[in-house]
Structure formats: structure tokens, C-alpha cells
C-alpha atoms as a PDB file:
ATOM      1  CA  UNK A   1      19.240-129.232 -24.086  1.00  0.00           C
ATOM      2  CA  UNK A   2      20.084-130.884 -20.617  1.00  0.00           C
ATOM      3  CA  UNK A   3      17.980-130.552 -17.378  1.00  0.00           C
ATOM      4  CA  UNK A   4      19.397-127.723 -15.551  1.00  0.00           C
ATOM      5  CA  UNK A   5      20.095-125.927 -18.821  1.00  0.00           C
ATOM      6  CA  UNK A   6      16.282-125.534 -19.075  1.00  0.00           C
ATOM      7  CA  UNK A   7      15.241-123.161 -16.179  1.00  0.00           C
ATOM      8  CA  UNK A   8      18.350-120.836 -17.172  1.00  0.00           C
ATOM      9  CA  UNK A   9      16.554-121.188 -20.936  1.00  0.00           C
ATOM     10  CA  UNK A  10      13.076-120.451 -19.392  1.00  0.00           C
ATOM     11  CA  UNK A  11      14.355-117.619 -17.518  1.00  0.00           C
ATOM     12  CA  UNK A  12      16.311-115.739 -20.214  1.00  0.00           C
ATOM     13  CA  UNK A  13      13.569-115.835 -22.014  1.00  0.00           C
ATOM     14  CA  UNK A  14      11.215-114.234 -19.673  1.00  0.00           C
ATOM     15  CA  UNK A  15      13.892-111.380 -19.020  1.00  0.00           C
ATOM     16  CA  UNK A  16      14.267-110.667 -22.580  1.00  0.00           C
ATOM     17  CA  UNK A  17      10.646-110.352 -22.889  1.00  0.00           C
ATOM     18  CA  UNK A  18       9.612-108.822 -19.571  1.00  0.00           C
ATOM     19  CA  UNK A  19      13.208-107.276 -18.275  1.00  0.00           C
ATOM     20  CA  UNK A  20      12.886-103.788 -19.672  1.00  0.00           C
ATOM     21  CA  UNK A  21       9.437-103.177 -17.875  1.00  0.00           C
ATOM     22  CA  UNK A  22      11.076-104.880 -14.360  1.00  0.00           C
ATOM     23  CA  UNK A  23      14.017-102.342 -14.558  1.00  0.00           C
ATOM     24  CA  UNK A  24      11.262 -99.555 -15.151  1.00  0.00           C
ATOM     25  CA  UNK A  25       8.648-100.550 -13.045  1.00  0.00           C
ATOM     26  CA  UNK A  26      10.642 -99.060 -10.049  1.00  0.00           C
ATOM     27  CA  UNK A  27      11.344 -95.462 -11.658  1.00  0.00           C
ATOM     28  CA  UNK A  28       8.069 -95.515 -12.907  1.00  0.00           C
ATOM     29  CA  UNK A  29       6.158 -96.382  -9.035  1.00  0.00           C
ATOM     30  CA  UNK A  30       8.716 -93.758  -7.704  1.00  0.00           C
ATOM     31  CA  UNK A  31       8.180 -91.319 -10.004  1.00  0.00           C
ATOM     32  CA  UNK A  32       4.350 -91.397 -10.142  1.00  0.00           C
ATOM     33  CA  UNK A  33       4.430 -90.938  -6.224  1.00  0.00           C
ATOM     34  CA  UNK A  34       6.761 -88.112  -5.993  1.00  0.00           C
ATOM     35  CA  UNK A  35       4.174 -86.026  -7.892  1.00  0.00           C
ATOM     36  CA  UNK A  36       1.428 -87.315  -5.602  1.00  0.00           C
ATOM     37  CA  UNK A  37       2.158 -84.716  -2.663  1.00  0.00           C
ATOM     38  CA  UNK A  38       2.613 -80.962  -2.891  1.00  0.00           C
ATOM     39  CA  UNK A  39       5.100 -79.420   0.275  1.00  0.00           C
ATOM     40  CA  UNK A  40       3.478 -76.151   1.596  1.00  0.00           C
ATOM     41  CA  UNK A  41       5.350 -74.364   4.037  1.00  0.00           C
ATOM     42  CA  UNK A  42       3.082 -74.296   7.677  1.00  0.00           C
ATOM     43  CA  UNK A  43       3.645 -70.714   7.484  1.00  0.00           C
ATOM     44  CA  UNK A  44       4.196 -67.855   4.710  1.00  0.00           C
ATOM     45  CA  UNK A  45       7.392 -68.929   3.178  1.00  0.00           C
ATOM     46  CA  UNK A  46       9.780 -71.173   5.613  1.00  0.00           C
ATOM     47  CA  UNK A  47       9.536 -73.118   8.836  1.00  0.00           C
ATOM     48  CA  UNK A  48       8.007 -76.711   8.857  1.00  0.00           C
ATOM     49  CA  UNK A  49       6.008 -78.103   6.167  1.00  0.00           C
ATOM     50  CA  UNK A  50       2.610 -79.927   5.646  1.00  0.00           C
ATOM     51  CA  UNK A  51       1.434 -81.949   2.391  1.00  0.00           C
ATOM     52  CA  UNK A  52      -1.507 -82.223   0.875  1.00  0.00           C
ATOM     53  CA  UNK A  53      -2.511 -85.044  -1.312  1.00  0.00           C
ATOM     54  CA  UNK A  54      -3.140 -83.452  -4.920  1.00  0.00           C
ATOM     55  CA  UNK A  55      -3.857 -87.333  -5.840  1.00  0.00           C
ATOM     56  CA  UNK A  56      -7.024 -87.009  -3.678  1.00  0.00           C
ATOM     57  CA  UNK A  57      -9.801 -89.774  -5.746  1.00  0.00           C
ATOM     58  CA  UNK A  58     -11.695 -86.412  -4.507  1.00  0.00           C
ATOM     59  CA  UNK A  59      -9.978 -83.682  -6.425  1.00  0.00           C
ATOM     60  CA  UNK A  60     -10.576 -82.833  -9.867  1.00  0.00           C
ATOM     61  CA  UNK A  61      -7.583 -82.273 -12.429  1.00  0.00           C
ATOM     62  CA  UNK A  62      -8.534 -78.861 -12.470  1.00  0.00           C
ATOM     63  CA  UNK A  63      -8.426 -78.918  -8.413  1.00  0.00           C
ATOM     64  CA  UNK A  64      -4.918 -80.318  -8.481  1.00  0.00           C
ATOM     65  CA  UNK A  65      -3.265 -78.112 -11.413  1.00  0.00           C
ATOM     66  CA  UNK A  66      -4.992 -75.164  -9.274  1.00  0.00           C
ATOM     67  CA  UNK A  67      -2.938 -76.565  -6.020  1.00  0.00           C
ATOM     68  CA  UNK A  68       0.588 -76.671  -7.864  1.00  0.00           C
ATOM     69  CA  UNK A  69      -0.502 -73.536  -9.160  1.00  0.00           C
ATOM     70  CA  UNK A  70      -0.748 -72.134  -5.843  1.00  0.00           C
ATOM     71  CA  UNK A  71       2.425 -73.883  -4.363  1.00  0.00           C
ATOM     72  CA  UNK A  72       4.463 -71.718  -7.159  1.00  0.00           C
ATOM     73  CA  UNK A  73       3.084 -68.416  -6.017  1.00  0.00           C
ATOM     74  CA  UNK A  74       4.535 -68.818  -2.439  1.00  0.00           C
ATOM     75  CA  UNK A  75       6.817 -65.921  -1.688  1.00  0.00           C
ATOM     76  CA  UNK A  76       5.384 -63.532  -4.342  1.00  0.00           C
ATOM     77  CA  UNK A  77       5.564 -60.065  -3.028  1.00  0.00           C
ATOM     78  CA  UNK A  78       2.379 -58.436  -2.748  1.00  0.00           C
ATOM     79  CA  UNK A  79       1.719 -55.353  -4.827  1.00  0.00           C
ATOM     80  CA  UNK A  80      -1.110 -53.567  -5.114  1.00  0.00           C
ATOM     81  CA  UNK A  81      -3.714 -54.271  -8.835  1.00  0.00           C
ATOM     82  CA  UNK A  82      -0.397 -56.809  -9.183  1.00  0.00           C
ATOM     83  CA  UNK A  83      -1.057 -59.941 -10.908  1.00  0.00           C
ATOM     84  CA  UNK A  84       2.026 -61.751 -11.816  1.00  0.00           C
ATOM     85  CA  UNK A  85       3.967 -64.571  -9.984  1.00  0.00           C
ATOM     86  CA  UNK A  86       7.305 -64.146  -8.704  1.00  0.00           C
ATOM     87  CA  UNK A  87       7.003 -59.876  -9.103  1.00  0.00           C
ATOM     88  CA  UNK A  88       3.844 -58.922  -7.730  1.00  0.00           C
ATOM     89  CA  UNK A  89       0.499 -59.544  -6.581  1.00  0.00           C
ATOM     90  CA  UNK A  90      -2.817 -58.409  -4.519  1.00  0.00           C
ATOM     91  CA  UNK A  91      -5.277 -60.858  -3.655  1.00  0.00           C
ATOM     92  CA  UNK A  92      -7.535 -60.819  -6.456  1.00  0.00           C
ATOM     93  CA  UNK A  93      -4.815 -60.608  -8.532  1.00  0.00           C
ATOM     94  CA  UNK A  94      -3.185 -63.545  -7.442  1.00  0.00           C
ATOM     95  CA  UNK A  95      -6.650 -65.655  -7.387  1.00  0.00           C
ATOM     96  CA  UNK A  96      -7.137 -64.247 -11.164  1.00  0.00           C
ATOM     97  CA  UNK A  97      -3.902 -65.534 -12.130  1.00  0.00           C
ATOM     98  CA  UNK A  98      -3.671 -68.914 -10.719  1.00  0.00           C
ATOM     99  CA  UNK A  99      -7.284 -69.454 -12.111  1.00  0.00           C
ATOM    100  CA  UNK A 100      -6.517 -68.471 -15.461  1.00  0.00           C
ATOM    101  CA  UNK A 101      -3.028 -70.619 -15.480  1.00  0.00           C
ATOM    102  CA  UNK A 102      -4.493 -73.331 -13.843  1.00  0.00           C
ATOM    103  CA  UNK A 103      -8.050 -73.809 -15.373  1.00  0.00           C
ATOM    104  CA  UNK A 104      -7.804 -70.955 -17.779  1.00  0.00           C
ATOM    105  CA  UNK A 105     -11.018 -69.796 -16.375  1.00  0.00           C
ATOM    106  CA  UNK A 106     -11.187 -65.620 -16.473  1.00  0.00           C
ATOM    107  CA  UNK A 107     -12.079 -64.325 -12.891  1.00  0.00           C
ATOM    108  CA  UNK A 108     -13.756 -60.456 -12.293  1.00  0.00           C
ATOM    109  CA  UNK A 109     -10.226 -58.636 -10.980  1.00  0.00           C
ATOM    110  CA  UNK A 110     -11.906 -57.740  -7.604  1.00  0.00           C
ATOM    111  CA  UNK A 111     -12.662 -59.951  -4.626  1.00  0.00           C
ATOM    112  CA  UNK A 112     -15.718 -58.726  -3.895  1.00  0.00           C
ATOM    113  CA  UNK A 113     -17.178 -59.343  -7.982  1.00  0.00           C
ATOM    114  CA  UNK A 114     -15.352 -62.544  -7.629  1.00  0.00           C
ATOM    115  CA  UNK A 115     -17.327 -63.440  -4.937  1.00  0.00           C
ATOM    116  CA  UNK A 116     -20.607 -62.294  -6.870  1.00  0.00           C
ATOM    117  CA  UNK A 117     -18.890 -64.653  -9.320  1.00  0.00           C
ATOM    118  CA  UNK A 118     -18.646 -67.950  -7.629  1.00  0.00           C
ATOM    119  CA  UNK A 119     -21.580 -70.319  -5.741  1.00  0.00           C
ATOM    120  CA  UNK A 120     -21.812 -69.627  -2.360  1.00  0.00           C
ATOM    121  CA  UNK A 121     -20.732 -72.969  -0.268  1.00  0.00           C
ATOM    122  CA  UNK A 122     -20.953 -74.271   3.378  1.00  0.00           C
ATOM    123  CA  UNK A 123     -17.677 -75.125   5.384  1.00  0.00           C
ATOM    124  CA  UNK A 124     -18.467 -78.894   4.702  1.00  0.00           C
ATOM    125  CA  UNK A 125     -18.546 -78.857   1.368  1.00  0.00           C
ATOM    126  CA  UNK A 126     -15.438 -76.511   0.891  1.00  0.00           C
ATOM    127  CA  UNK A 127     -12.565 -78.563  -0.890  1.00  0.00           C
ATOM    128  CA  UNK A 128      -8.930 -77.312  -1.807  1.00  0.00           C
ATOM    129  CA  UNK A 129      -9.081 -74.874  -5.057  1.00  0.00           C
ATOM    130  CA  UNK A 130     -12.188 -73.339  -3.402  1.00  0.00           C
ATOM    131  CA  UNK A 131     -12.403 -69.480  -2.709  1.00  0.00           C
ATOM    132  CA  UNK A 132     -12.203 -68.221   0.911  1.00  0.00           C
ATOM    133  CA  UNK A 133     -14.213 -64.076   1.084  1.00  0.00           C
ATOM    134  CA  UNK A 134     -12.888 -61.493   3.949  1.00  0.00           C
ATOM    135  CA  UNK A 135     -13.999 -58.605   4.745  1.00  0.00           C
ATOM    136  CA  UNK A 136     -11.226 -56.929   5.880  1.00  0.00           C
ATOM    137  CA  UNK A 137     -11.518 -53.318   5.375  1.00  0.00           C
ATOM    138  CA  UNK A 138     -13.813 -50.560   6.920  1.00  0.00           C
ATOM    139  CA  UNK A 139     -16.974 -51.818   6.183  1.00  0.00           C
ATOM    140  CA  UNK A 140     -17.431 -55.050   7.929  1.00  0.00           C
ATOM    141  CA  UNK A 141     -20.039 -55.815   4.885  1.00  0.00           C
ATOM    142  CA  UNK A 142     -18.138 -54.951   1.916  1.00  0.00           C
ATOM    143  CA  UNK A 143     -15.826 -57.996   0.578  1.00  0.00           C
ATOM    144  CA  UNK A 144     -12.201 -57.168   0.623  1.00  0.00           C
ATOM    145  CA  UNK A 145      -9.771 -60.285   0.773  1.00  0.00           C
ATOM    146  CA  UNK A 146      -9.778 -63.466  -1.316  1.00  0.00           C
ATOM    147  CA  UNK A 147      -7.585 -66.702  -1.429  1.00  0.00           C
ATOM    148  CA  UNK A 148      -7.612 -69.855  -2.357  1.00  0.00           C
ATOM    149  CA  UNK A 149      -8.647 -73.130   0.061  1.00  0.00           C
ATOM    150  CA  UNK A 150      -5.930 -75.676  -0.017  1.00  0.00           C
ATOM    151  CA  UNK A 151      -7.410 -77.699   2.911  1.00  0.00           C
ATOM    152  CA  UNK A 152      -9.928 -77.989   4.918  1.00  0.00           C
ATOM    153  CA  UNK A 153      -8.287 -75.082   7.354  1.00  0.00           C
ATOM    154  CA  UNK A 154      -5.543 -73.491   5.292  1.00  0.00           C
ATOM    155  CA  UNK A 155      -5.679 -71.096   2.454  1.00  0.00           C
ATOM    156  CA  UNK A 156      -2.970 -69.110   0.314  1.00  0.00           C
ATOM    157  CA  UNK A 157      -3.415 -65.185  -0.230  1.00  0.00           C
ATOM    158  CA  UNK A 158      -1.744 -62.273  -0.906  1.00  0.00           C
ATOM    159  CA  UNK A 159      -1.297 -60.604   2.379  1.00  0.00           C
ATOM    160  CA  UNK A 160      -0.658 -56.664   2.425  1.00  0.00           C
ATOM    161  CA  UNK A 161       2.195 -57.793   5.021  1.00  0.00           C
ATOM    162  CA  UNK A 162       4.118 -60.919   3.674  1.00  0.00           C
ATOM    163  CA  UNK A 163       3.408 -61.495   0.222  1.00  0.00           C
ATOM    164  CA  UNK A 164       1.775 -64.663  -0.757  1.00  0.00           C
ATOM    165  CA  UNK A 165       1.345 -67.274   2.394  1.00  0.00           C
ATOM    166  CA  UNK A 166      -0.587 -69.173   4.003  1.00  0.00           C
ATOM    167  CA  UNK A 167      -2.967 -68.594   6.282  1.00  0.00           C
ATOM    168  CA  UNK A 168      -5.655 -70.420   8.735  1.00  0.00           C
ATOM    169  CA  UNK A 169      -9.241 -69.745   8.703  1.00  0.00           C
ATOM    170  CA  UNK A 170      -9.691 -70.499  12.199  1.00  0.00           C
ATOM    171  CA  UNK A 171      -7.069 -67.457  13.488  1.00  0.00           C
ATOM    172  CA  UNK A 172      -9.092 -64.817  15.286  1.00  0.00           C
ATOM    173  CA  UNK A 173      -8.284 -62.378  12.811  1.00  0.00           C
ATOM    174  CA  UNK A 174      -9.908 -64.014  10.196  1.00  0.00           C
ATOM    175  CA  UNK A 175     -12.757 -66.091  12.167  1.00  0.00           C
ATOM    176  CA  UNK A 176     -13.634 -62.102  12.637  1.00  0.00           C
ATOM    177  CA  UNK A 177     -13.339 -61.049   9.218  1.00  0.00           C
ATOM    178  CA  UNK A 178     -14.836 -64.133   7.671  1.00  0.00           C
ATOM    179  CA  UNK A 179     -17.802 -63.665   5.083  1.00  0.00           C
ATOM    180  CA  UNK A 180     -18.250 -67.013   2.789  1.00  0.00           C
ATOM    181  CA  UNK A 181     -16.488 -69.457   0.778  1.00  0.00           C
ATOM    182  CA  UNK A 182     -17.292 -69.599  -2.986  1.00  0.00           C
ATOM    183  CA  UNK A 183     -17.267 -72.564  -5.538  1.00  0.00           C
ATOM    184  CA  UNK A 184     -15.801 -70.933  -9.015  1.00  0.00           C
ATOM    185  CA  UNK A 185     -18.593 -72.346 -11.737  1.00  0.00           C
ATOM    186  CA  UNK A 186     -17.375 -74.937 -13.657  1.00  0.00           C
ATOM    187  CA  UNK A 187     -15.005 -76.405 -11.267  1.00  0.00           C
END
């Protein structure tokens, strides 16, 4: 073997060896990012989007399969004692289902038991998958609204108006209407 037949020796080597895992290495980075963000629309079901990081070091598995859980349910019509995604849901129902799905943890099918259900939490220790409790009927004491935390801000619910969206916590409506944020045991 001559001298400048040696590197091109060297070299062939190393990309027989090593070549297939160079040529993947790029599909692999690209494909382990593109599952690292979930889109949410900024509001109910179109205009601009925000992202949240579902590869949080923060975030339980459970926490993230509960957040793509929740992205699918986005434009679900609400029905009333509906449960299922894509034909019809209330509130609880939704929260039921994506639980179940998600974690295959069985929720009560109320909002109000569900909140009996869960571990009452401050607003700093709230993280996404947590439950958000409204009272938004009649009795200003009596639980009637649930959804699901998927920030520190924003939650998804099944409104009685658009169907599952997304809403802010801070809004006047529900700043009013607030009662707690629950923990779901065992997450």
C-alpha cells in the first residue's frame, strides 16, 4: 500500500464501520426534537400558536402523555355528560377521558367529586397536567367547571360556548369564578 493510499484506507474503513449511524444521526436529532414541543392554539381552536415544552426535565411521562392528550381534544364540541374526543364532551367528561387515556387513572365523572378527589395545591406549585376548579354556576361555593393546567396561566376545558379551548386563569371571568387547583394522586 503506498502513502496517500493509506488515509483513503483509514477512512473507508471508519465509514464502513461508523457510516450508517452518521447518515442516521441527523434523522434521529431531528426526529427526537420534533416530538419535544406540543403547538396549542393561543385561543380555542385557530389564531396564533404557543408551545409548551412536553420535554420539561420537570414533567413526568405521565405529565407529558396527559399534554398530547389534551392537544388532541382541541375542537371537541361540548355536549353535555359527553365524554368522547372528537364527538362530544362536558368538562368533567373531558378531564375523565384524557386521564384515563393518558394515565389510565379513573376520575369521579363530576368536577366538583373530582375536586374532592385530587390534593389541593397552591398556584406555585401548579404544573401542566394539574386540575384547575370553577365555580361557575349559581352557587358561588358549589364546584362547577374543571380543566386541565397546561402552563403556568393556560388551561384546556370544555366550554358550554366553544367546545374544548383554551382558556387563561387570569381573565376576569375566571379570576372571579376561581376556587382551587388540584394535584390528581399518583401523578
Amino acid at each position: 500500500m503506498t502513502n496517500s493510499s493509506y488515509p483513503v484506507a483509514r477512512i473507508s474503513r471508519f465509514l464502513s464501520r461508523w457510516g450508517a449511524i452518521l447518515l442516521l444521526l441527523p434523522l434521529l436529532i431531528a426526529g427526537g426534537c420534533k416530538s419535544s414541543r406540543i403547538k396549542f392554539p393561543d385561543h380555542g381552536t385557530s389564531g396564533p400558536t404557543f408551545e409548551v415544552n412536553i420535554n420539561d426535565e420537570n414533567l413526568s411521562d405521565s405529565r407529558r402523555r396527559i399534554l398530547r392528550e389534551c392537544h388532541d381534544w382541541l375542537g371537541t364540541p361540548y355536549q353535555y355528560a359527553g365524554y368522547e374526543k372528537g364527538v362530544g364532551a362536558d368538562c368533567s367528561g373531558m378531564v375523565l377521558s384524557v386521564y384515563l387515556d393518558a394515565t389510565g387513572i379513573k376520575l369521579p365523572r363530576n368536577s366538583a367529586k373530582q375536586a374532592e378527589f385530587c390534593k389541593h395545591i397552591k398556584k406555585s406549585a401548579v404544573k401542566p397536567g394539574d386540575l384547575v376548579f370553577f365555580a361557575t354556576g349559581s352557587d358561588p361555593d358549589r364546584i362547577s367547571h374543571v380543566g386541565i393546567m397546561i402552563d403556568n396561566v393556560r388551561f384546556i376545558h370544555s366550554s358550554s360556548s366553544k367546545g374544548v379551548c383554551i382558556s387563561d386563569v387570569t381573565t376576569p371571568y375566571y379570576t372571579r369564578t376561581f376556587k382551587m387547583y388540584g394535584r390528581v394522586p399518583g401523578l
